[in-house]
Protein backbone atom coordinates (compact mmCIF):
# COMPACT_ATOMS: atom_id res chain seq x y z
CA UNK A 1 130.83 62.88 137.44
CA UNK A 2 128.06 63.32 134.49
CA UNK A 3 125.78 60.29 134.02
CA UNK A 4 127.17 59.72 130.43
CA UNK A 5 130.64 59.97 132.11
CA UNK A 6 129.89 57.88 134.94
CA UNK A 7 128.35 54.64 131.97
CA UNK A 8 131.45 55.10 130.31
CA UNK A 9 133.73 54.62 133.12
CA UNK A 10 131.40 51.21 133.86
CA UNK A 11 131.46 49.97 130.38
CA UNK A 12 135.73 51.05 129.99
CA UNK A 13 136.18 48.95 133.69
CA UNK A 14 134.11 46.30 132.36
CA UNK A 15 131.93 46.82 135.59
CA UNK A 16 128.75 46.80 133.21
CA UNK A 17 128.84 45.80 129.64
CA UNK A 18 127.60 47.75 127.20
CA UNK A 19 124.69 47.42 125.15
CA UNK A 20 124.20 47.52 121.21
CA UNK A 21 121.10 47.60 120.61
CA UNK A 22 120.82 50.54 123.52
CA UNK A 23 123.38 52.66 122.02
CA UNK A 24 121.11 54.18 119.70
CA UNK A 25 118.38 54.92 121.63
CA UNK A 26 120.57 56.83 124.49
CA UNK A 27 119.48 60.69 124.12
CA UNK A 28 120.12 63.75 126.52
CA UNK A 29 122.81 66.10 126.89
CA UNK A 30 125.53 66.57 129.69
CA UNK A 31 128.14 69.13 130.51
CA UNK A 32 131.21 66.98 130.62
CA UNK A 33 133.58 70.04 131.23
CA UNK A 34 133.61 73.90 131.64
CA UNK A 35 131.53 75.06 128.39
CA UNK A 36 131.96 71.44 127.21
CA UNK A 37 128.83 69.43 126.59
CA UNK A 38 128.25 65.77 124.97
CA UNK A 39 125.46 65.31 123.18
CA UNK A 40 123.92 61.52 123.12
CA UNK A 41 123.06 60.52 119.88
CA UNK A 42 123.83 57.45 117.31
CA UNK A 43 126.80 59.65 116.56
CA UNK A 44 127.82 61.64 119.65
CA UNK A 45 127.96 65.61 119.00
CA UNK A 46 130.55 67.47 121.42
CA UNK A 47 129.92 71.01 122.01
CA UNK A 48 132.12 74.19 123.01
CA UNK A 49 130.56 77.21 124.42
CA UNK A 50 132.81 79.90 122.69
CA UNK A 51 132.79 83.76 123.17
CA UNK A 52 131.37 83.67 119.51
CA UNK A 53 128.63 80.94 119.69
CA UNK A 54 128.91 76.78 119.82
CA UNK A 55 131.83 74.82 117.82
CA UNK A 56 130.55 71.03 117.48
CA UNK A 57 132.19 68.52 116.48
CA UNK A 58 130.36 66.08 114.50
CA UNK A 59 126.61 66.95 113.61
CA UNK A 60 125.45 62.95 114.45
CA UNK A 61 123.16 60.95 111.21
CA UNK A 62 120.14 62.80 109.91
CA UNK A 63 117.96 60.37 111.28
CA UNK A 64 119.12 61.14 115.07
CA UNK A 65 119.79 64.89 114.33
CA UNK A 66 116.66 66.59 115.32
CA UNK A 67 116.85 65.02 118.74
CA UNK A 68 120.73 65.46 119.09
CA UNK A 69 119.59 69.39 118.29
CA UNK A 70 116.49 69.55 120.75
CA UNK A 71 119.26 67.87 123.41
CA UNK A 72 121.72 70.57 122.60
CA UNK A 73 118.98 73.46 122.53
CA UNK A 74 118.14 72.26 127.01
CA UNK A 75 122.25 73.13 126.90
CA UNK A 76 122.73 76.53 124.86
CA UNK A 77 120.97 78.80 122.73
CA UNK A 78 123.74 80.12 121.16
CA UNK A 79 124.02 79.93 117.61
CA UNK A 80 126.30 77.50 116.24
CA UNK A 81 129.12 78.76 114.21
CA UNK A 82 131.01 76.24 113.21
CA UNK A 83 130.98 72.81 112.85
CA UNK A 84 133.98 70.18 112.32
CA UNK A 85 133.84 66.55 110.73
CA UNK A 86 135.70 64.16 113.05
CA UNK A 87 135.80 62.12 109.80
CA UNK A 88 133.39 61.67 106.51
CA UNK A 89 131.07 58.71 107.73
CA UNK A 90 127.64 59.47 107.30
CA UNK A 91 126.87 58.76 111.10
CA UNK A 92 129.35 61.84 112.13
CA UNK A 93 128.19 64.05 109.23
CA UNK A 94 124.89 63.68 107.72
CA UNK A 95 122.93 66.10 110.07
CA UNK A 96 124.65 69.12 109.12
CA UNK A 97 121.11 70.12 107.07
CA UNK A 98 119.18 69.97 110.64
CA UNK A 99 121.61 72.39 112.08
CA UNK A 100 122.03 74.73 108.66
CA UNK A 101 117.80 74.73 108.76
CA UNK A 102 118.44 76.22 112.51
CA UNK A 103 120.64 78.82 111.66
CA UNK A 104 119.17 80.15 108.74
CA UNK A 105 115.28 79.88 110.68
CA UNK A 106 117.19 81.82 113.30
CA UNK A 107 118.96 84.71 111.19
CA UNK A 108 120.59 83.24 108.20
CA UNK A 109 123.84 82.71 109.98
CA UNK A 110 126.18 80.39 108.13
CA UNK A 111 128.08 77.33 109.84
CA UNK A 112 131.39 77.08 109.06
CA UNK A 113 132.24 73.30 108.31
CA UNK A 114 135.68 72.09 108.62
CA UNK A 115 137.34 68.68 108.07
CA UNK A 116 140.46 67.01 106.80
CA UNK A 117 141.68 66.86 102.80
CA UNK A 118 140.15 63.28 102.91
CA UNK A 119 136.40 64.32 103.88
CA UNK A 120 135.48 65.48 100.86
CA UNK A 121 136.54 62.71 98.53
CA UNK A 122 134.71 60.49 101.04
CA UNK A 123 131.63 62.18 100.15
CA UNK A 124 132.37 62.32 96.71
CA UNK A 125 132.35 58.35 96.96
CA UNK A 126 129.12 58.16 98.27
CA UNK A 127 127.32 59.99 95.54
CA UNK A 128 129.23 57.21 93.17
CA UNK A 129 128.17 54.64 95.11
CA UNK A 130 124.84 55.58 96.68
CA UNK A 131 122.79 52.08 97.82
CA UNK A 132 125.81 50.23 97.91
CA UNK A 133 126.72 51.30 101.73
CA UNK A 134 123.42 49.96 102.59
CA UNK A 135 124.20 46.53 100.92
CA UNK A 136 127.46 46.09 102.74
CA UNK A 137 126.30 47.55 105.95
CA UNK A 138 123.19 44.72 105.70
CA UNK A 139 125.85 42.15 105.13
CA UNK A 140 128.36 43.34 107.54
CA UNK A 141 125.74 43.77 110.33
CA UNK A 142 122.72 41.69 109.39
């Protein structure tokens, strides 16, 4: 079993509780299946090794986005091709610019982004109501 795999399974059993303030500073990359890595970040990425290059799902916060890519990069070079929102928080979706920089550096390839009817409204929102996330997220989380 992966090492990521392995922490889960202890933090799921309650054999070793997990820590907060450590999940953000986890980092590395482990195969977790055949062509299947997970890559540690704030906001996990998952990628699959296609015949056609790397689908991810989720693209982590642009603040933990350059390492999730570095992580990624000890995995596969292949080009990623598509990427898909999980959902439209800005921890799952905000480093999609660190991975478009990558493929256009390396070719100008475009990644495809995908995501339910609901994503884009979401993001719509947060233009609206730019600062105020931070407010509630200080008063939610202190």
């Amino acid at each position: 079993m992966s090492e990521m795999l392995d922490r889960s399974a202890r933090w799921i059993s309650g054999a070793e509780a997990p820590s907060i303030s450590g999940l953000a500073t986890q980092s590395g990359v482990d195969e977790v299946g055949d062509r299947v890595a997970l890559v540690e970040a704030f906001s996990n990425v998952v990628a699959f090794d296609t015949d056609d290059g790397l689908v991810l799902f989720d693209v982590s916060h642009e603040l933990f986005a350059p390492g999730a890519l570095v992580n990624l990069r000890t995995w596969s070079s292949a080009p990623t091709h598509t990427a898909v929102y999980t959902h439209g928080h800005v921890d799952h979706t905000t480093g999609a610019a660190v991975f478009e920089a990558e493929a256009e550096n390396a070719g100008g390839q475009t990644i495809r982004f995908v995501g339910h009817d609901l994503v884009a409204p979401r993001f719509d929102r947060y233009q609206i109501t730019n600062g105020y996330n931070g407010v509630m997220n200080q008063r939610q989380s202190r």
